[in-house]
Protein backbone atom coordinates (compact mmCIF):
# COMPACT_ATOMS: atom_id res chain seq x y z
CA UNK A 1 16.97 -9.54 80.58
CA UNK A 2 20.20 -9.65 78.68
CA UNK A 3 22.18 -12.57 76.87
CA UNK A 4 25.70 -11.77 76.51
CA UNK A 5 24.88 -7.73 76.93
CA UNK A 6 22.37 -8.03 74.80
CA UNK A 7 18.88 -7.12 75.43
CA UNK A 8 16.54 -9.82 74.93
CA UNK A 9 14.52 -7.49 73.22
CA UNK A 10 17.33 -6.76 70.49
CA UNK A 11 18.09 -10.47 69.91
CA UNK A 12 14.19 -11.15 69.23
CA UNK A 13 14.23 -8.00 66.50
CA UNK A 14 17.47 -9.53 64.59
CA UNK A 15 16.16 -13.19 65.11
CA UNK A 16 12.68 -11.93 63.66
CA UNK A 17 14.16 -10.01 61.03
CA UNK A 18 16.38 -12.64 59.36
CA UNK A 19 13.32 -15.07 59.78
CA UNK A 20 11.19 -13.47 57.49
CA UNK A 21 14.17 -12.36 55.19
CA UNK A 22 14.91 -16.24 54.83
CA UNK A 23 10.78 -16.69 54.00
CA UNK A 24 10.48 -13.93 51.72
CA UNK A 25 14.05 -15.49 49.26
CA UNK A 26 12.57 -18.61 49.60
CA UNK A 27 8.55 -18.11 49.07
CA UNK A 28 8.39 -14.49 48.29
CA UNK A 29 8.65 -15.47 44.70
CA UNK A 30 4.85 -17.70 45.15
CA UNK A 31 3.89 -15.49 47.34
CA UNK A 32 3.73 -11.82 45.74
CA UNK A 33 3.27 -13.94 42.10
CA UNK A 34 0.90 -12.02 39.72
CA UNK A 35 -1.99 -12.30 39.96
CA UNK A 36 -1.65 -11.17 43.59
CA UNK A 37 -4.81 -11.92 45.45
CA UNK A 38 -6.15 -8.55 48.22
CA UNK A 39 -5.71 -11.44 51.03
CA UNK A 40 -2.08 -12.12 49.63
CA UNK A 41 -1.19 -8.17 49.51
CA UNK A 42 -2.25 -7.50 52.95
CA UNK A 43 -0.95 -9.99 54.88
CA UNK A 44 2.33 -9.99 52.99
CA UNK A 45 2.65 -5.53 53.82
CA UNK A 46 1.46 -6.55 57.85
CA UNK A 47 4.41 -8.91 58.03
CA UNK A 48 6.87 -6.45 55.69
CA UNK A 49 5.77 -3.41 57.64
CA UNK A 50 6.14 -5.22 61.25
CA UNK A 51 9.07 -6.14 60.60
CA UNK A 52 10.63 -3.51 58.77
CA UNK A 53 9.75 -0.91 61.37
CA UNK A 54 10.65 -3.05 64.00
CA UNK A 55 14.42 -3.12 62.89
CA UNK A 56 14.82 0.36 61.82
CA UNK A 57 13.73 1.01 65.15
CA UNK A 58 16.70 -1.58 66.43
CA UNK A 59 18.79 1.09 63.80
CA UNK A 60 17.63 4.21 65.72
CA UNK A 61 18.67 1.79 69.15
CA UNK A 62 21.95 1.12 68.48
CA UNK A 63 22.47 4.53 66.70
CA UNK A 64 21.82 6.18 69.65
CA UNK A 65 23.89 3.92 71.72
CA UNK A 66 26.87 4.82 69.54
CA UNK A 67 25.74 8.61 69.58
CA UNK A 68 26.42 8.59 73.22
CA UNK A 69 29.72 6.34 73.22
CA UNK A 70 30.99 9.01 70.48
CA UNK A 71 28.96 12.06 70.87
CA UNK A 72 27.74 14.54 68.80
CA UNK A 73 27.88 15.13 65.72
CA UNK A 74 28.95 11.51 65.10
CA UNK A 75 26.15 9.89 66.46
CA UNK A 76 23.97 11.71 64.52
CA UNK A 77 25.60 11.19 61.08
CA UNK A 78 25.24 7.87 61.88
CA UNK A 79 21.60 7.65 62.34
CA UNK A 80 21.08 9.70 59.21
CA UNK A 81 23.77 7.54 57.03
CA UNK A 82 22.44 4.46 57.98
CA UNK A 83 18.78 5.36 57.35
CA UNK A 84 19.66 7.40 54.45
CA UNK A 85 21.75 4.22 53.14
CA UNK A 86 18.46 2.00 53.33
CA UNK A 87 16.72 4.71 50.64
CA UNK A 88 19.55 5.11 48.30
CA UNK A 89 19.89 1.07 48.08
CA UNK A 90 16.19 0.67 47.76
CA UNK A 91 16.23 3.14 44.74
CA UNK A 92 19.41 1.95 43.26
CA UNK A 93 18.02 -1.83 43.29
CA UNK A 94 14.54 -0.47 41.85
CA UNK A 95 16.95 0.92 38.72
CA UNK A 96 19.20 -2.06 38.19
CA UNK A 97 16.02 -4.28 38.26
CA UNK A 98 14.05 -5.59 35.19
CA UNK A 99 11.95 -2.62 33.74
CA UNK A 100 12.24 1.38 33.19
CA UNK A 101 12.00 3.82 36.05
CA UNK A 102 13.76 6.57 34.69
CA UNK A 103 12.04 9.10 37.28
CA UNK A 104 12.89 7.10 40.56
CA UNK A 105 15.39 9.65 41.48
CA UNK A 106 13.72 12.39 41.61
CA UNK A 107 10.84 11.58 42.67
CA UNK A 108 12.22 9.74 45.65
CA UNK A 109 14.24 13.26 46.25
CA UNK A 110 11.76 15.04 46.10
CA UNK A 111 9.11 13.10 48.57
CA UNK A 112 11.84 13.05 51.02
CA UNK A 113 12.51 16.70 50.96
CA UNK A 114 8.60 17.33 51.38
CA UNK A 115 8.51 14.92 54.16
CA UNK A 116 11.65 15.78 56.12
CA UNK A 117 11.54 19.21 56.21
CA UNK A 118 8.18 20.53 55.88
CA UNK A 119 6.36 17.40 57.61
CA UNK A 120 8.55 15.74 60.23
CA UNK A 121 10.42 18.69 60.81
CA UNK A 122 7.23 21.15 61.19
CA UNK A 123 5.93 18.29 63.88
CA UNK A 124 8.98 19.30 65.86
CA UNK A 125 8.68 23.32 65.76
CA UNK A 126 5.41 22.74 66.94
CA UNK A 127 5.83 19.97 69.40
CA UNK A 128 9.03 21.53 70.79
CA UNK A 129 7.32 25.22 70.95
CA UNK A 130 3.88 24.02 72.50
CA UNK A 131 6.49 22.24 75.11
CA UNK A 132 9.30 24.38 75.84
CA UNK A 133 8.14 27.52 74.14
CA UNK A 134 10.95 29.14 71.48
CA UNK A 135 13.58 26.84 71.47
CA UNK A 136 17.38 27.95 70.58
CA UNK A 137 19.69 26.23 67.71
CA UNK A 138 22.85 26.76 66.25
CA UNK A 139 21.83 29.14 63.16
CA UNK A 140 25.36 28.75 62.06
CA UNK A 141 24.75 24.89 61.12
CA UNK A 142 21.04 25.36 60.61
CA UNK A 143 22.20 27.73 57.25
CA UNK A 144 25.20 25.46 56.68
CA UNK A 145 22.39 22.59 56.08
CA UNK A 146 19.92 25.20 53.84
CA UNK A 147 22.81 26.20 51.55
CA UNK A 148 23.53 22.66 50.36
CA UNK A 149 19.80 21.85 50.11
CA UNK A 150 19.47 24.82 47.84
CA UNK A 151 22.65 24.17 45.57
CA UNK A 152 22.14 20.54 45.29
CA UNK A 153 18.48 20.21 45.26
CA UNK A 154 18.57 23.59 42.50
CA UNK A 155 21.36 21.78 40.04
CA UNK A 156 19.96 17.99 40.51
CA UNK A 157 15.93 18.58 40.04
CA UNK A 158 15.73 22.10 38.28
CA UNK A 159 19.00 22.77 36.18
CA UNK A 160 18.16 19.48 33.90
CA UNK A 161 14.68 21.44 32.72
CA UNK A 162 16.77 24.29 31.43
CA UNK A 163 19.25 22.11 29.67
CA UNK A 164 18.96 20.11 25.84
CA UNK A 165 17.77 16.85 27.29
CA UNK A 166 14.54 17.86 28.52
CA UNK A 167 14.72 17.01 32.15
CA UNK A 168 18.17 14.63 31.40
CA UNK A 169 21.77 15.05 31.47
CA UNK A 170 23.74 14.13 28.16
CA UNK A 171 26.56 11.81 29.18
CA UNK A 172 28.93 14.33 30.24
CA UNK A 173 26.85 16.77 32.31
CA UNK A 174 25.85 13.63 33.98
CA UNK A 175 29.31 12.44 35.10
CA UNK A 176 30.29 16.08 35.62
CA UNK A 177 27.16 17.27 38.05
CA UNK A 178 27.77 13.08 39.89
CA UNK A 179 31.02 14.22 40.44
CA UNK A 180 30.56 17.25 41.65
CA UNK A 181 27.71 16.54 44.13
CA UNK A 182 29.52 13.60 45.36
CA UNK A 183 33.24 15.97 46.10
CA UNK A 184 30.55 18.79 47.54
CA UNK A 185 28.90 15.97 50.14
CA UNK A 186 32.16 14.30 51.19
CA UNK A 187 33.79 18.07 51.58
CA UNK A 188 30.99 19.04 53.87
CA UNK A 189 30.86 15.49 56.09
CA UNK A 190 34.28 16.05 56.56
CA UNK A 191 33.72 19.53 58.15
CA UNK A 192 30.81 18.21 59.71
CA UNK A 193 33.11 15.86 61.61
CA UNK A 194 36.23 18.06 61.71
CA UNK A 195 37.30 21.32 61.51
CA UNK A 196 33.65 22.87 61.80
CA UNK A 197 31.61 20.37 63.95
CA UNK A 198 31.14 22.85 66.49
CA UNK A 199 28.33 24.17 64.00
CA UNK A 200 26.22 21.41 64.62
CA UNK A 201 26.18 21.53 68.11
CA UNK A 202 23.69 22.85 70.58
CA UNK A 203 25.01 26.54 71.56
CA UNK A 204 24.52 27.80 75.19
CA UNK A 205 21.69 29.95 76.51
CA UNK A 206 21.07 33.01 74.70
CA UNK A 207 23.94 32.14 72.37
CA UNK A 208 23.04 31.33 67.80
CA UNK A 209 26.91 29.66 67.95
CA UNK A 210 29.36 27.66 69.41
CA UNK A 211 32.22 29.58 69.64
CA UNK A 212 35.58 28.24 67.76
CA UNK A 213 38.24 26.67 70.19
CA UNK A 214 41.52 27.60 70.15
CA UNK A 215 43.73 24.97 68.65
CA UNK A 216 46.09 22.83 71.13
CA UNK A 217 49.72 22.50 70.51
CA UNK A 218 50.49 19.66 69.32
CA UNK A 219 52.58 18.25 72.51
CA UNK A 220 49.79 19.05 74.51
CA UNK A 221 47.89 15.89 76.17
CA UNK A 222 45.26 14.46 74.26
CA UNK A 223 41.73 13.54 75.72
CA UNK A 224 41.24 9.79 77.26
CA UNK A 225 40.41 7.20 74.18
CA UNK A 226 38.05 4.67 74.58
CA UNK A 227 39.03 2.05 76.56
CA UNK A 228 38.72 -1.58 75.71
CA UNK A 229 35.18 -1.80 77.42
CA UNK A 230 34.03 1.08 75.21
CA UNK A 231 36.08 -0.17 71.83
CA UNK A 232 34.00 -3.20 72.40
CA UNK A 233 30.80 -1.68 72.68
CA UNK A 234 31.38 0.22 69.86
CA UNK A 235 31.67 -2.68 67.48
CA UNK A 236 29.27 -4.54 69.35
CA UNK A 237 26.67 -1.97 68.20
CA UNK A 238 28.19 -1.31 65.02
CA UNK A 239 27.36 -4.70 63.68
CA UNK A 240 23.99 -4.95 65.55
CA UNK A 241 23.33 -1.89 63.68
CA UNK A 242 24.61 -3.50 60.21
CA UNK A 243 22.68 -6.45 61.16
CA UNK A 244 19.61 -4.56 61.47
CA UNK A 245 20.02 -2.98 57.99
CA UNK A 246 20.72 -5.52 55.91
CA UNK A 247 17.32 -7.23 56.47
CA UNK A 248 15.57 -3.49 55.74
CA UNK A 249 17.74 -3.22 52.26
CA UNK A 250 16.22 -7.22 51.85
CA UNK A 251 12.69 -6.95 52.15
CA UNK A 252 12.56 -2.99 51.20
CA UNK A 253 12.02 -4.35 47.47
CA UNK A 254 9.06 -6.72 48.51
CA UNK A 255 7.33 -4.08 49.84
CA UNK A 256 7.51 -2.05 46.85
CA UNK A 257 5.55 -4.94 45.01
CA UNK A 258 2.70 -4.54 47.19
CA UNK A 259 2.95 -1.18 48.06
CA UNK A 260 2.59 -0.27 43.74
CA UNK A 261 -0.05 -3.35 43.96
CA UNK A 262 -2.40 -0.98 46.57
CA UNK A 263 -1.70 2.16 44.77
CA UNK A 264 -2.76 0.69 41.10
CA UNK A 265 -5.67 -0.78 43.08
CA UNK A 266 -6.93 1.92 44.50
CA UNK A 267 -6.17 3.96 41.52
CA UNK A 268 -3.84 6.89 43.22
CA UNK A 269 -1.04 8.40 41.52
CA UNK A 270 2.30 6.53 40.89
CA UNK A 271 4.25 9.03 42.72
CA UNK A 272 2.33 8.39 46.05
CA UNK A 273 3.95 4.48 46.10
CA UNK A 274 7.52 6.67 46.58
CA UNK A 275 5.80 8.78 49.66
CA UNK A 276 4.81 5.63 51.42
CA UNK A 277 8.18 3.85 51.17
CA UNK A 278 10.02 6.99 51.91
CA UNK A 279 7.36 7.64 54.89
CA UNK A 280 8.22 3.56 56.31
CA UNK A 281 12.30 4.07 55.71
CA UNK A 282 12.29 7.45 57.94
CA UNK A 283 9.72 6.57 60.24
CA UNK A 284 11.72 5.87 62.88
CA UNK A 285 14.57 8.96 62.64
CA UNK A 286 11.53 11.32 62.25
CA UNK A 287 10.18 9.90 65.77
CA UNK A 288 13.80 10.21 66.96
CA UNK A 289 13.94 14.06 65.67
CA UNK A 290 10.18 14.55 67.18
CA UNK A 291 11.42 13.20 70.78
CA UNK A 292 15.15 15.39 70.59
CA UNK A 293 12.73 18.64 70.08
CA UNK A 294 10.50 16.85 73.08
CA UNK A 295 13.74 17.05 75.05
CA UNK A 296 14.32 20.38 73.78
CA UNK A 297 17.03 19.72 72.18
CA UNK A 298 16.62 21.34 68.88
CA UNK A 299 19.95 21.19 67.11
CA UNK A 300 19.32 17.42 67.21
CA UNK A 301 16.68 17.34 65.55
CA UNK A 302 17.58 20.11 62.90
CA UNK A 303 20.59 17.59 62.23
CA UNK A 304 18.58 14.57 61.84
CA UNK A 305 15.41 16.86 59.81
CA UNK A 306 18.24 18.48 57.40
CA UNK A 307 21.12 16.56 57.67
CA UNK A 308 18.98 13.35 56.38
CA UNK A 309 17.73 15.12 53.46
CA UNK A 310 21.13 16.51 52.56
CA UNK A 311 22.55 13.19 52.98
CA UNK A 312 19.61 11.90 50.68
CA UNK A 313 20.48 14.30 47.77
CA UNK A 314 24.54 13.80 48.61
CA UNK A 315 24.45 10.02 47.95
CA UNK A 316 20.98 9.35 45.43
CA UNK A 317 22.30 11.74 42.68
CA UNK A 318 25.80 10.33 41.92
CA UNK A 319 24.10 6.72 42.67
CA UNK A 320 21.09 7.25 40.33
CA UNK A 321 23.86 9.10 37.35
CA UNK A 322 26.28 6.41 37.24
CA UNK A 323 23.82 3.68 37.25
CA UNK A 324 22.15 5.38 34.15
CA UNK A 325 25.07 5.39 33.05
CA UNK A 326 26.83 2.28 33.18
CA UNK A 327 23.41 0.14 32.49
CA UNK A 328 22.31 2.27 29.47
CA UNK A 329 18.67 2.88 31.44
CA UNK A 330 17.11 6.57 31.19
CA UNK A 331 17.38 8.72 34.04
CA UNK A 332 15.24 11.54 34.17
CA UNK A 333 16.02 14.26 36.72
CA UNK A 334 14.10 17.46 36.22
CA UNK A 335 10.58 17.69 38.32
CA UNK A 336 7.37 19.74 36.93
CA UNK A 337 6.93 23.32 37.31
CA UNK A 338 4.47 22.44 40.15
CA UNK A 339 7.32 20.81 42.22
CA UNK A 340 9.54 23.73 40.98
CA UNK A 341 7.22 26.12 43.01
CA UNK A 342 7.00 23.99 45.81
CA UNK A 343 10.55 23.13 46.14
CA UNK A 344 11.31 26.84 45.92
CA UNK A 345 9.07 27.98 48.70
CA UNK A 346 10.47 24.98 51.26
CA UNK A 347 13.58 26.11 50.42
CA UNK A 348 12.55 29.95 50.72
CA UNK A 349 10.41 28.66 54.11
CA UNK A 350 13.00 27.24 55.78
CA UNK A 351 15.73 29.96 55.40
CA UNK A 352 12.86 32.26 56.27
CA UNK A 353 12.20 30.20 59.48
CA UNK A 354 16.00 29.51 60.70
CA UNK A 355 17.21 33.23 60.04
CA UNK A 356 16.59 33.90 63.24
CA UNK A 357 17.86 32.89 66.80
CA UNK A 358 14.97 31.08 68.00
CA UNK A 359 12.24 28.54 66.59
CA UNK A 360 8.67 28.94 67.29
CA UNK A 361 5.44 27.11 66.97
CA UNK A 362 4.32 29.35 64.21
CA UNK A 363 7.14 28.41 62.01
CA UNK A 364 6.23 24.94 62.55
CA UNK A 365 2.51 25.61 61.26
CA UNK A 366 4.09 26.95 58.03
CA UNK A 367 5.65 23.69 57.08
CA UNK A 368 2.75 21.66 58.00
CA UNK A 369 0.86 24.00 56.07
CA UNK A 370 2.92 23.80 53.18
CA UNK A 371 3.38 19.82 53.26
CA UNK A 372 -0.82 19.95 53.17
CA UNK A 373 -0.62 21.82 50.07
CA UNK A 374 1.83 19.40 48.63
CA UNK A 375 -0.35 16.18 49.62
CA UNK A 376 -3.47 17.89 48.69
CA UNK A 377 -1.73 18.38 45.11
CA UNK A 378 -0.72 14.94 45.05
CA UNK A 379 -3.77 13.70 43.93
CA UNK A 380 -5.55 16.75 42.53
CA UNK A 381 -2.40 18.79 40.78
């Protein structure tokens, strides 16, 4: 059933969503008071996790429905923006709140690049090759997305340990390396979407690349634009999709406070509390990734694996600098030596395991493997 085009099903998710947004500003304050009670905590997180997975999967719905009204890459990028959005506002409103968290950054970074692309995106090696066998991608793009994660993950998490500030920038290094990550990320959406989007794209059989296109003249006859049926399901599902958000960004901070409430509880390390939420925010574009390798369409889900990392690093390093910066609060940037090594072999693993022209379930196993390690080290480092 549909009211005014509108699945039922999508009206119920917004309707739900704003609900408990409206009961958490009001009550949220009584509710998730100190001392929080077990009772309190857990049925606070069933109502916050319900509902919070419930509209990012509305996100990943009309995502997809704009994917296929503007095709690839766009739809993709923005999948990955909006989810990535929901993590970098989470983390910035953690820093401007009452209180020090000077290693939210990177530790949020760092979770997410153990999670996307050793965890979700080993799932899809393996659940793509036990389906479809090796599966082809574009190795052009695949290395496009490696380089950046190597550049900005190396001069964000490891270049602070080697400079005077023990694991911080001074003032000028910080404005200088926000700056610079910030130009790098907008340079490469802009090829994503431009001039080089034919990276990102599945290639034919037998083929690592999309070849380039020649370029038309410019008096030659440009493609049919979206009619007035399209234009208006475009913004149709552009605001469902903002609606959807905003209530994620809302209650994302609630379920911090009782997320850190079961981790102190239970007495696991602070650093896990960061897994979790990152874990709920990309639950959904992980299962999206998981089902495009399914389909056997790999590229997809490389874009959505590395593209939401890259996007991750692109927009929480300038965010996380400046607010140091213009609040005062200390930002600490440089992870251990332990997260050194293991940032340097995902990075190693993954150029290792899209060097070639095809993916394959043992590749996959690698990254699980390696995502093990990390967990295992987690709580016994």
């Amino acid at each position: 059933m549909r009211v005014n085009g509108i699945p039922k099903t999508t009206w119920f998710k917004l309707g739900w969503a704003w609900l408990v947004v409206i009961a958490f500003t009001v009550y949220g304050g009584t509710w998730l008071a100190e001392p929080l009670t077990p009772t309190a905590a857990v049925a606070c997180f069933a109502v916050l996790f319900f509902t919070i997975v419930a509209a990012s999967f509305g996100v990943v719905h009309e995502a997809d429905l704009l994917a296929h009204k503007l095709g690839e890459p766009y739809g993709t990028l923005i999948l990955t923006l909006s989810i990535v959005s929901i993590e970098v506002i989470l983390i910035a409103s953690v820093l401007l709140a009452p209180g020090e968290f000077p290693t939210i950054g990177r530790d949020s970074i760092f979770a997410v690049m153990m999670i996307i692309v050793n965890l979700v995106m080993g799932i899809c090696l393996v659940a793509g090759g036990l389906k479809h066998g090796e599966q082809a991608f574009n190795a052009q793009g695949a290395n496009a997305y490696l380089s950046m994660i190597a550049l900005l993950t190396g001069t964000a998490l490891v270049l602070p340990n080697y400079l005077s500030g023990a694991g911080e920038f001074a003032p000028l290094q910080a404005w200088t390396i926000a700056a610079v990550t910030a130009a790098l990320y907008a340079v490469f959406l802009l090829l994503q979407m431009r001039s080089e989007s034919r990276l990102f794209i599945q290639p034919g059989p037998g083929m690592m690349a999309v070849p380039p296109q020649p370029k038309a003249p410019r008096n030659a006859p440009q493609g049919r634009s979206a009619g007035a049926g399209d234009r208006a399901a475009i913004v149709t599902s552009s605001l469902l999709l903002l609606g959807m958000i905003i209530p994620i960004v809302l209650l994302a901070h609630h379920l911090a406070i009782v997320i850190d409430y079961g981790v102190a509880t239970a007495g696991a390390p602070v650093a896990v509390s960061g897994v979790l939420i990152a874990i709920i925010v990309f639950t959904p574009e992980s299962l999206t990734a998981v089902r495009a390798a399914l389909n056997n369409e790999m590229q997809r889900a490389i874009n959505l694996c590395l593209g939401a990392f890259v996007s991750t690093v692109g927009l929480t390093v300038p965010a996380v600098l400046i607010i140091g910066l213009m609040t005062g609060k200390q930002v600490v940037m440089g992870i251990s030596p332990l997260e050194t090594v293991l940032l340097a072999l995902t990075v190693l693993l993954g150029m290792l395991s899209f060097n070639g022209q095809r993916t394959s379930v043992m590749q996959g196993a690698m990254h699980l493997a390696l995502f093990i390690t990390y967990g295992f080290l987690l709580f016994y480092p």
